[in-house]
PDB file of N, CA and C in Angstrom:
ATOM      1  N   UNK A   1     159.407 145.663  26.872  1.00  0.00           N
ATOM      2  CA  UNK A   1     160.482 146.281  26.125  1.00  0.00           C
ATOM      3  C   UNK A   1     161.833 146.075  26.799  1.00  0.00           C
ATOM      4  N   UNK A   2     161.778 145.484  28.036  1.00  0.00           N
ATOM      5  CA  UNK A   2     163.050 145.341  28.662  1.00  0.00           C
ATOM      6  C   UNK A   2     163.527 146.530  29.336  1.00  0.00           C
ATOM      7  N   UNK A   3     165.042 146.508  29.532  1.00  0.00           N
ATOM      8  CA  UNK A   3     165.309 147.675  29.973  1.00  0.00           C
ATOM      9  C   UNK A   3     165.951 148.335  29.716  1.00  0.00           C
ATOM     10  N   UNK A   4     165.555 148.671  27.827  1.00  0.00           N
ATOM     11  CA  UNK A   4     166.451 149.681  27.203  1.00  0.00           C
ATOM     12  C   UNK A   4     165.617 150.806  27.310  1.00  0.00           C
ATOM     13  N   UNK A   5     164.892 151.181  27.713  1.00  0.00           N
ATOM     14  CA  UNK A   5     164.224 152.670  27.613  1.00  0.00           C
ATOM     15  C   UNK A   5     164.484 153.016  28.674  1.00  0.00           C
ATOM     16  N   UNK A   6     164.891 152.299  29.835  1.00  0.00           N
ATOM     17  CA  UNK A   6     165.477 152.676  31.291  1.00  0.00           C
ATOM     18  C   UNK A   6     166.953 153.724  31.213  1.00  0.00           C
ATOM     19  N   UNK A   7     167.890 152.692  30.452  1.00  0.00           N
ATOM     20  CA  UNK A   7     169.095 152.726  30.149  1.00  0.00           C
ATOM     21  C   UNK A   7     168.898 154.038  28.973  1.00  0.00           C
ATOM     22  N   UNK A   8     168.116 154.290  28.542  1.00  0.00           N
ATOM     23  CA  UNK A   8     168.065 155.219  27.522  1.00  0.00           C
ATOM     24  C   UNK A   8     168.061 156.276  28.566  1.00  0.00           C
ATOM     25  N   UNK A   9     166.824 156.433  28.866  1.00  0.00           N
ATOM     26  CA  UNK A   9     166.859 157.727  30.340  1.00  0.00           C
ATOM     27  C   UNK A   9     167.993 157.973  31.142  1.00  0.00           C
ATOM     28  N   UNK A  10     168.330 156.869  31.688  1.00  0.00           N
ATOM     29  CA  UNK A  10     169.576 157.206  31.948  1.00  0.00           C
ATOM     30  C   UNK A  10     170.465 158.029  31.548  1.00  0.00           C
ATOM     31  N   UNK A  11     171.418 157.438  30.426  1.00  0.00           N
ATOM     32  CA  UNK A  11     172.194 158.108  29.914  1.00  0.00           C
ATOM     33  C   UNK A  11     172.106 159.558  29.149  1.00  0.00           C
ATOM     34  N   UNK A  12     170.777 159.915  28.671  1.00  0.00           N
ATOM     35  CA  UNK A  12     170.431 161.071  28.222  1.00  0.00           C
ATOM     36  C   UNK A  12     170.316 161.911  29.381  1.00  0.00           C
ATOM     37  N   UNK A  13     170.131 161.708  30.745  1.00  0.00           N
ATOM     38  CA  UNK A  13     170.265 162.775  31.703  1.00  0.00           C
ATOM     39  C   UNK A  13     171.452 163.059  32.140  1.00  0.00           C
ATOM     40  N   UNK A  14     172.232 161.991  32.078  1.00  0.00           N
ATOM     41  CA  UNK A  14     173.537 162.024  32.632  1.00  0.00           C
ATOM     42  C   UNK A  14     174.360 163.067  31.373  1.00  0.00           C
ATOM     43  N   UNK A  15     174.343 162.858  30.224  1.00  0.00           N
ATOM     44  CA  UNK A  15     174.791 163.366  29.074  1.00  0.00           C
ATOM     45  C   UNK A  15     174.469 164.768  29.059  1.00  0.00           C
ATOM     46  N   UNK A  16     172.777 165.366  29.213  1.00  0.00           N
ATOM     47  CA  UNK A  16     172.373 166.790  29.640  1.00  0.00           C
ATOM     48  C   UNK A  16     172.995 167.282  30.922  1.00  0.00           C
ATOM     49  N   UNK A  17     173.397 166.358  32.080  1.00  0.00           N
ATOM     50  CA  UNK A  17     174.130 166.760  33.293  1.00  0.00           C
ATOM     51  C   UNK A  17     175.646 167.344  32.573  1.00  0.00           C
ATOM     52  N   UNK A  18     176.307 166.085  32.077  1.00  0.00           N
ATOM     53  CA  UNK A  18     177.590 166.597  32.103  1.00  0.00           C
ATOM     54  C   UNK A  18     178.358 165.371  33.177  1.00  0.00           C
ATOM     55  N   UNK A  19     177.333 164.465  33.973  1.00  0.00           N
ATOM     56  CA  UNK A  19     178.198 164.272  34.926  1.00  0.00           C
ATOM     57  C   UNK A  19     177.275 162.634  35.440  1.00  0.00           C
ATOM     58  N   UNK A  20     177.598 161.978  36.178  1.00  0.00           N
ATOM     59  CA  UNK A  20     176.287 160.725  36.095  1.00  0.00           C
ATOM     60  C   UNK A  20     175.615 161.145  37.463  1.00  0.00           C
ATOM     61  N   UNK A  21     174.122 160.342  37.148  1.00  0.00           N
ATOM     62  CA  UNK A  21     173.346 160.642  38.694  1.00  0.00           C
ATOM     63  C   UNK A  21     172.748 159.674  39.100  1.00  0.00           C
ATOM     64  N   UNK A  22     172.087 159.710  40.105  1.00  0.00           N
ATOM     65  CA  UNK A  22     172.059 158.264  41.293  1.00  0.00           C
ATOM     66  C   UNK A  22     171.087 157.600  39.957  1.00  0.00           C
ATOM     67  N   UNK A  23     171.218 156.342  39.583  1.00  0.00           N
ATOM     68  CA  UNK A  23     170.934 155.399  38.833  1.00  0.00           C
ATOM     69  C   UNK A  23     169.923 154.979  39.606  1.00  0.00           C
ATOM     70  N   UNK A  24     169.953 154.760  40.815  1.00  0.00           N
ATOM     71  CA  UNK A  24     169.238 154.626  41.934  1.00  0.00           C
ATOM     72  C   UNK A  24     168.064 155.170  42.158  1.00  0.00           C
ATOM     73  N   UNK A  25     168.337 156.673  42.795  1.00  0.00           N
ATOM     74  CA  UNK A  25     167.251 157.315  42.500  1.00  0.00           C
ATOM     75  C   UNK A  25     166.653 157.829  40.890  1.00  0.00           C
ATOM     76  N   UNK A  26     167.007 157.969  40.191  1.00  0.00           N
ATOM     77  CA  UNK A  26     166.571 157.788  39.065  1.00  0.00           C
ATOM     78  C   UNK A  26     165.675 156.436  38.786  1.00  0.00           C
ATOM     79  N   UNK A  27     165.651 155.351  38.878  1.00  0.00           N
ATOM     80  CA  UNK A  27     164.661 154.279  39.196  1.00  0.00           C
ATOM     81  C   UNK A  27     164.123 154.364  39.849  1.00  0.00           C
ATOM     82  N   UNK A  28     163.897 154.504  41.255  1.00  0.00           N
ATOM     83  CA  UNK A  28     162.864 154.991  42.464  1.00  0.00           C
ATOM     84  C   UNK A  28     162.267 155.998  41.886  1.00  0.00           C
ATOM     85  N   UNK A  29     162.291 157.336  41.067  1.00  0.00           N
ATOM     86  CA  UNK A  29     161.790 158.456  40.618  1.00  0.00           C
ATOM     87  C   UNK A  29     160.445 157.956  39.745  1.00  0.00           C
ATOM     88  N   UNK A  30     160.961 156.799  38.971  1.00  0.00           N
ATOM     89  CA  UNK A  30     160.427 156.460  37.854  1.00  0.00           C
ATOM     90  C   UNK A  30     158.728 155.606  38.366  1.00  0.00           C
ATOM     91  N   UNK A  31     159.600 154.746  39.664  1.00  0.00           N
ATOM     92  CA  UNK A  31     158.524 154.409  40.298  1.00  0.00           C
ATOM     93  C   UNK A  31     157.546 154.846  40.563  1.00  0.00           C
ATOM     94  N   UNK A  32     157.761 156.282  41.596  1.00  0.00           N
ATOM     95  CA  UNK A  32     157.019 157.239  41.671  1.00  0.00           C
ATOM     96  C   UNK A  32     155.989 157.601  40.662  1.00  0.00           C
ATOM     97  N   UNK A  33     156.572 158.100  39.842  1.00  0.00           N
ATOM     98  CA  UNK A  33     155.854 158.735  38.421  1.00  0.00           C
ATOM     99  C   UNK A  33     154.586 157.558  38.285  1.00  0.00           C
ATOM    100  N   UNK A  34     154.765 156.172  38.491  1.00  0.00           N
ATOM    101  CA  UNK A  34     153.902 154.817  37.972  1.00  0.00           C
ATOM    102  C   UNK A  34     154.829 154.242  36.837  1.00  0.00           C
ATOM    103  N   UNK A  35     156.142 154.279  36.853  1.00  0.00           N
ATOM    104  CA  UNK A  35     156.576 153.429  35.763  1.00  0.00           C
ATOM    105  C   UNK A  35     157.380 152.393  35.858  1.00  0.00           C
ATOM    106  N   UNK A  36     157.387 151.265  35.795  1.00  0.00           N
ATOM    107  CA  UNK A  36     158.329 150.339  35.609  1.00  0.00           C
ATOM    108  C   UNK A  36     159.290 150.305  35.214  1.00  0.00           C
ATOM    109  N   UNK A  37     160.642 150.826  35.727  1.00  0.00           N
ATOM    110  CA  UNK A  37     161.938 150.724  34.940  1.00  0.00           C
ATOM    111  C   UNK A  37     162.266 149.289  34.088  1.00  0.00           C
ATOM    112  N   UNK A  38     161.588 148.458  34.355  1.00  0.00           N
ATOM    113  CA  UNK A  38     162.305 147.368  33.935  1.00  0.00           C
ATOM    114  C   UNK A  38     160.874 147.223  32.459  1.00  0.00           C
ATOM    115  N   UNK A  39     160.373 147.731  32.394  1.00  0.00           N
ATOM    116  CA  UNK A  39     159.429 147.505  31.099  1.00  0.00           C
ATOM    117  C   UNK A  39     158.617 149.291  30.684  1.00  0.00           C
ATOM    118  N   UNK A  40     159.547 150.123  30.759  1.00  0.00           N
ATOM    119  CA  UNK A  40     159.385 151.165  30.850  1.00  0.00           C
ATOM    120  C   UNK A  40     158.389 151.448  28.749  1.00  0.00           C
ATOM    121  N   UNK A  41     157.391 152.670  29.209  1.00  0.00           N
ATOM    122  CA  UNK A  41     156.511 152.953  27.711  1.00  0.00           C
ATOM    123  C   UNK A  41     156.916 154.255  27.423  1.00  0.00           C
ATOM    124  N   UNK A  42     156.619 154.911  26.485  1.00  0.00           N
ATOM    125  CA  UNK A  42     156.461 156.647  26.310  1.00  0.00           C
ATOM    126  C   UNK A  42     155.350 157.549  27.545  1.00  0.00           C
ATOM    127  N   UNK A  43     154.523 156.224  27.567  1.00  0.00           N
ATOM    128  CA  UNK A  43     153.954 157.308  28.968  1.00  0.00           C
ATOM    129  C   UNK A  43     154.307 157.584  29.577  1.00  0.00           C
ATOM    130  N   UNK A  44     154.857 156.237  30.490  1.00  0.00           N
ATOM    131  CA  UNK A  44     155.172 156.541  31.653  1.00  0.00           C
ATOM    132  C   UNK A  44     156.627 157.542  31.824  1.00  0.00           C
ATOM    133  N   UNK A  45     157.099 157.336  30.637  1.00  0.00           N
ATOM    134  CA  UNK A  45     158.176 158.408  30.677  1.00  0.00           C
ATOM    135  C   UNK A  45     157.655 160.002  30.546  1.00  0.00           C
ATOM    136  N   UNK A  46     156.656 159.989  29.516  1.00  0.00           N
ATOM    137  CA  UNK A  46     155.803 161.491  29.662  1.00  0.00           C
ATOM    138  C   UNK A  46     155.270 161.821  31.268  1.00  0.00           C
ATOM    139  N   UNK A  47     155.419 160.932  32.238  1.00  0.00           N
ATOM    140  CA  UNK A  47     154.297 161.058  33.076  1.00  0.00           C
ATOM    141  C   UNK A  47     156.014 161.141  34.451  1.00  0.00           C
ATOM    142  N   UNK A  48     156.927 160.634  33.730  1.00  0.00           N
ATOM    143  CA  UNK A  48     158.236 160.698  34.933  1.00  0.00           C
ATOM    144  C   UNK A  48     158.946 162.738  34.299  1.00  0.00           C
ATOM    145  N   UNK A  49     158.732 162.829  33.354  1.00  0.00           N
ATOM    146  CA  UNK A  49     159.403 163.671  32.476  1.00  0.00           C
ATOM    147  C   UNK A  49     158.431 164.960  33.522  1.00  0.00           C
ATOM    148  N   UNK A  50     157.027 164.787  33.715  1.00  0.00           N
ATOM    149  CA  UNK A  50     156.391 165.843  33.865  1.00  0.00           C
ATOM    150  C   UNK A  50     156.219 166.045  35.194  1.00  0.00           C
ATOM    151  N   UNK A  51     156.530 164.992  36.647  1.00  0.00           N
ATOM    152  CA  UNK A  51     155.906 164.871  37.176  1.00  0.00           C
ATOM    153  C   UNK A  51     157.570 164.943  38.397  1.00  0.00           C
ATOM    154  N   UNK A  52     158.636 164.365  37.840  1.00  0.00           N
ATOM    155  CA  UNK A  52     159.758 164.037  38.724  1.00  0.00           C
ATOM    156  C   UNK A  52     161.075 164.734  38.058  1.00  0.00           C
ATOM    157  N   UNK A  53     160.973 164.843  36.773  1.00  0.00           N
ATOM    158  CA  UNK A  53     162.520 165.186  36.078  1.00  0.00           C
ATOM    159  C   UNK A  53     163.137 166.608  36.948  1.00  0.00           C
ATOM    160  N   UNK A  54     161.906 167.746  36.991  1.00  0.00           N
ATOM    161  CA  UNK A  54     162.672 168.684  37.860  1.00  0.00           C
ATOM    162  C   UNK A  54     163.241 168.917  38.806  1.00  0.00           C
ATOM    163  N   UNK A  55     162.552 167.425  40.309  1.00  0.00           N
ATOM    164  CA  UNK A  55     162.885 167.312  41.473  1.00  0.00           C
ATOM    165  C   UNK A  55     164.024 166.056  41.308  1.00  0.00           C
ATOM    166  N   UNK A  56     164.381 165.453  40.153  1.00  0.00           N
ATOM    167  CA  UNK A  56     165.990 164.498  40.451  1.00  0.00           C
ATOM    168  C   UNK A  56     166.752 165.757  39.745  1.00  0.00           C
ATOM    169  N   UNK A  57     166.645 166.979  38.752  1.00  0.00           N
ATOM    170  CA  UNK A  57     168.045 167.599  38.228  1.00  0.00           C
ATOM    171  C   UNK A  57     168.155 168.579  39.546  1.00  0.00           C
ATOM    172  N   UNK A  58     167.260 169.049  40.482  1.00  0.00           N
ATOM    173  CA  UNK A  58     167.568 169.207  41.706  1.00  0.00           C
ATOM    174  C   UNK A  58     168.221 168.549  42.928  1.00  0.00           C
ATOM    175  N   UNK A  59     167.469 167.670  42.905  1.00  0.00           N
ATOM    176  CA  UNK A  59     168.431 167.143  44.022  1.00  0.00           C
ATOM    177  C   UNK A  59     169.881 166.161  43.439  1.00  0.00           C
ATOM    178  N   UNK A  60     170.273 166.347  41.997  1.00  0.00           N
ATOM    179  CA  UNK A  60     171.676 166.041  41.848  1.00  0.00           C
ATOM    180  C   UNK A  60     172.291 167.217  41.283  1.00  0.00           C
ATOM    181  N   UNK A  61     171.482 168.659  41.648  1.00  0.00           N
ATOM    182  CA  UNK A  61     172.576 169.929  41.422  1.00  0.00           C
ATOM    183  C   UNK A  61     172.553 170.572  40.043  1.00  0.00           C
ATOM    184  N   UNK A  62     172.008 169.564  39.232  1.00  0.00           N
ATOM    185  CA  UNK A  62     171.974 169.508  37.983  1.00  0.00           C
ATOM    186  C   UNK A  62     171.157 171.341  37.514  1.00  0.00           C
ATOM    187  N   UNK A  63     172.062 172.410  36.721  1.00  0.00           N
ATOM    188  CA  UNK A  63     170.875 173.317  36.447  1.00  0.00           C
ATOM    189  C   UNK A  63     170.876 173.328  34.840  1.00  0.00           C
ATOM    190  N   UNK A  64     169.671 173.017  34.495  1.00  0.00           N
ATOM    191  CA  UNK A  64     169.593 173.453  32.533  1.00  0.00           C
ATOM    192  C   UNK A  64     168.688 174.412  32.090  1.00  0.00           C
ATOM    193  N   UNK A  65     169.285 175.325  31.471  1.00  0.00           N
ATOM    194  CA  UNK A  65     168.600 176.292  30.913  1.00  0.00           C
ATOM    195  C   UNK A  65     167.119 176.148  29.801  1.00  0.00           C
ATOM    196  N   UNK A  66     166.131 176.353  29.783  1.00  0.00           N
ATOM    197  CA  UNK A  66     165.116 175.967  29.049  1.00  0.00           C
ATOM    198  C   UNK A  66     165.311 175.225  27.693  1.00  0.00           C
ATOM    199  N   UNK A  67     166.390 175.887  27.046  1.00  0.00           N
ATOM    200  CA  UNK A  67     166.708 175.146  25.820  1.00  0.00           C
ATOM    201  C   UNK A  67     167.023 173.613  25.992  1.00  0.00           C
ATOM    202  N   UNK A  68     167.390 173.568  26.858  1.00  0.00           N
ATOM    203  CA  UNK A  68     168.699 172.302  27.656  1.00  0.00           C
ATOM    204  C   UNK A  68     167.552 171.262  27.800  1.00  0.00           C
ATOM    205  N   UNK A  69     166.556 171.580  28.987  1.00  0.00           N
ATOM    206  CA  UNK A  69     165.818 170.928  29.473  1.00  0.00           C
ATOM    207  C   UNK A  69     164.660 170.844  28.199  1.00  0.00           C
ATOM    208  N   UNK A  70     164.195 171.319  27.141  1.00  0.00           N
ATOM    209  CA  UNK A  70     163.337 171.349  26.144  1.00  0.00           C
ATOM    210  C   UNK A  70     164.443 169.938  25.749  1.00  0.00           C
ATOM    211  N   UNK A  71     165.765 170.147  25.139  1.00  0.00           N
ATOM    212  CA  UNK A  71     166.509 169.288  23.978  1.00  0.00           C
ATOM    213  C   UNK A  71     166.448 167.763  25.031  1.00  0.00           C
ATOM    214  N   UNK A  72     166.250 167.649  26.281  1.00  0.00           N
ATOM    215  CA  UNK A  72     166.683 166.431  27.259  1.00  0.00           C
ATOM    216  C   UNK A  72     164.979 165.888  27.300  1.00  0.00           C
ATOM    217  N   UNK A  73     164.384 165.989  27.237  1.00  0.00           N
ATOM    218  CA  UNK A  73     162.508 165.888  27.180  1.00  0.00           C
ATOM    219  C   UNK A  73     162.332 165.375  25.841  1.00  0.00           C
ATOM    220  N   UNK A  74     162.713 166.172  24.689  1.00  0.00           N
ATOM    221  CA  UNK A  74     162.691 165.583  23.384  1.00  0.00           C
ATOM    222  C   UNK A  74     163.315 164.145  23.494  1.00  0.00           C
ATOM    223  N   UNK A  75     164.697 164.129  23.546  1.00  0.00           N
ATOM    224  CA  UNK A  75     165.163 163.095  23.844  1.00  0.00           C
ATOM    225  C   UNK A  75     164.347 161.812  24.325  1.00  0.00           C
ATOM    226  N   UNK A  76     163.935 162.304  25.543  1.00  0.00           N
ATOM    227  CA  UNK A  76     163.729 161.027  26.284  1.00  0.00           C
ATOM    228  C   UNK A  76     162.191 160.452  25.559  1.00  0.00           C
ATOM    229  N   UNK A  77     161.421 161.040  25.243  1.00  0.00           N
ATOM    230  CA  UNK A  77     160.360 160.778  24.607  1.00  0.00           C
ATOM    231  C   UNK A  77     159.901 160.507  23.043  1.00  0.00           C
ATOM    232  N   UNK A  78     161.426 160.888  22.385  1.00  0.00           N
ATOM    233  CA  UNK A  78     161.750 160.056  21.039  1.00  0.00           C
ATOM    234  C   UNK A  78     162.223 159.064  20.917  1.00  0.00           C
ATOM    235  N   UNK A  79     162.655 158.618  21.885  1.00  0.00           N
ATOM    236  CA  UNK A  79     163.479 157.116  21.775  1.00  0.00           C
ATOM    237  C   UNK A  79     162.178 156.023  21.398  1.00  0.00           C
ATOM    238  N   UNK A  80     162.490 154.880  20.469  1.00  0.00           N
ATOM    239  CA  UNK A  80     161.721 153.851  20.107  1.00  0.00           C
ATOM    240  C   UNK A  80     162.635 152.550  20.406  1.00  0.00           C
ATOM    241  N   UNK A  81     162.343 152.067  21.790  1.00  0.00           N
ATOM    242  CA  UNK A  81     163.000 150.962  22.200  1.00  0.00           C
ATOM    243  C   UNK A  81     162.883 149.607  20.901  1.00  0.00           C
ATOM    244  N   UNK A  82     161.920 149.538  20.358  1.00  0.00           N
ATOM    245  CA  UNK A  82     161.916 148.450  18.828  1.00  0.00           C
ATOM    246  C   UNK A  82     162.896 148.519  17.930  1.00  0.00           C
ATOM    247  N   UNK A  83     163.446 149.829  17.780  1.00  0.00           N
ATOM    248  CA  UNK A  83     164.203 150.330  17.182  1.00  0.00           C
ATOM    249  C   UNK A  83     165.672 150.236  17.662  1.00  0.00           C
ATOM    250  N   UNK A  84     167.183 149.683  17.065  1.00  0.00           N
ATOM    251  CA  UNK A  84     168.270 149.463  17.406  1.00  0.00           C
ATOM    252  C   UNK A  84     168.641 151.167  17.730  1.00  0.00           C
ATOM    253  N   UNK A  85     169.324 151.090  18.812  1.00  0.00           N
ATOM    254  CA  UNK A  85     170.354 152.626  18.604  1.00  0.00           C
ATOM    255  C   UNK A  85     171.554 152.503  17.721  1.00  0.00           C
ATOM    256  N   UNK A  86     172.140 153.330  17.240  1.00  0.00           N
ATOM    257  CA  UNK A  86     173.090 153.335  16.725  1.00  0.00           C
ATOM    258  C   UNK A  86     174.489 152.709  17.088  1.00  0.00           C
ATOM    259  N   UNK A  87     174.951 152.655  18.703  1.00  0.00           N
ATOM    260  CA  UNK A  87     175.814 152.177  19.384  1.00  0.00           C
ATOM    261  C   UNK A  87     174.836 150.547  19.364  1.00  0.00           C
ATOM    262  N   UNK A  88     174.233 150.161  19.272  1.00  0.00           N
ATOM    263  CA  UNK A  88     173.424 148.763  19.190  1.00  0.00           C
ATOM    264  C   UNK A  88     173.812 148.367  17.833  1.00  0.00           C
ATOM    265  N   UNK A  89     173.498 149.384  16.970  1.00  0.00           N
ATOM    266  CA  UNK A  89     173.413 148.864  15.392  1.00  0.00           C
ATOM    267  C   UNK A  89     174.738 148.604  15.213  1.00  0.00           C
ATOM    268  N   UNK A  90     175.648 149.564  15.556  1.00  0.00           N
ATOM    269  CA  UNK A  90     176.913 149.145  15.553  1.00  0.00           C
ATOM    270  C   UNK A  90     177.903 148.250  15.795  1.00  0.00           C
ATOM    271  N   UNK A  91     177.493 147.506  16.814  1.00  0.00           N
ATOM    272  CA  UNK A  91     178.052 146.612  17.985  1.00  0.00           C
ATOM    273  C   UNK A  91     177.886 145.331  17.292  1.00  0.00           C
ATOM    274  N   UNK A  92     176.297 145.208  16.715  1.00  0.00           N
ATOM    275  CA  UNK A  92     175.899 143.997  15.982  1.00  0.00           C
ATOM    276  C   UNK A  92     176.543 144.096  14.455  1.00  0.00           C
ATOM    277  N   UNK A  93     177.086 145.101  13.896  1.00  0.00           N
ATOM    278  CA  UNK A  93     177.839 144.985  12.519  1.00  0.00           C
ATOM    279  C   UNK A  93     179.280 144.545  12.955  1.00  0.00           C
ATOM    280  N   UNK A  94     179.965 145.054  14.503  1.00  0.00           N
ATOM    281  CA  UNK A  94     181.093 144.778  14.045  1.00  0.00           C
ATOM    282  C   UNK A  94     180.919 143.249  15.077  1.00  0.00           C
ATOM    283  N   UNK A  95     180.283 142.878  15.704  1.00  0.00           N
ATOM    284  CA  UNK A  95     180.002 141.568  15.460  1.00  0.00           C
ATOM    285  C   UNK A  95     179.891 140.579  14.529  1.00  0.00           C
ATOM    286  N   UNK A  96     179.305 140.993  13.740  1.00  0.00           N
ATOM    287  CA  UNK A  96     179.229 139.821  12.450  1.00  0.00           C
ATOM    288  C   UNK A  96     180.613 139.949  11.439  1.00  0.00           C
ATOM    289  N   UNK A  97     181.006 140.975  11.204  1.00  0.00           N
ATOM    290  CA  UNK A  97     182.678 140.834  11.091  1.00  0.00           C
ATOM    291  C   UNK A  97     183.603 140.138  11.447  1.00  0.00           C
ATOM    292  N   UNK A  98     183.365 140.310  12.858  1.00  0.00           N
ATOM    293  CA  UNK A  98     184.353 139.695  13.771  1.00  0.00           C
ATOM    294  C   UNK A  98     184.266 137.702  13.257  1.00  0.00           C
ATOM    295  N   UNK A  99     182.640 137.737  13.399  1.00  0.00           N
ATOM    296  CA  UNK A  99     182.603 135.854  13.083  1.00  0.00           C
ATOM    297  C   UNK A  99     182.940 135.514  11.276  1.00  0.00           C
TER     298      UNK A  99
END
């Protein structure tokens, strides 16, 4: 799948932060868990989500209230990398404009 489900995680934690966090450790985390950032699945994100998400919004300070951390979990485990995002879908319309 590449490494848009990486980049997806990413930015959905950073977005629930408010603020960005080690990109870094956030990949090493993922490792941990058993997942490949660079060909990342729904498991292994179920399995980083359950196993590491509490110990990286800790150690980057990060605090979310149950609702917070329920809406950032949804997130990360609805994403369908097959599927364009909207900032993707977009990019490729005003691309073909542009030519």
């Amino acid at each position: 799948m590449s490494r848009r489900y990486f980049d997806h995680v990413y930015k959905e934690i950073c977005v629930a932060a408010g603020k960005r966090v080690s990109r870094y450790g956030l990949w090493l985390l993922i490792w941990e868990a058993g997942g490949d950032p660079d060909d990342l699945c729904r498991d292994q994100v179920r399995a980083f989500v359950a196993q590491h998400l509490a110990t990286l919004l800790r150690e980057e300070g990060i605090r979310l209230d149950g609702r917070q951390r329920t809406r950032l979990e949804r997130s990360l485990l609805a994403f369908d990398p097959a599927h364009p995002t909207p900032e993707e879908w977009m990019a490729g319309s005003a691309a073909r404009l542009a030519s």
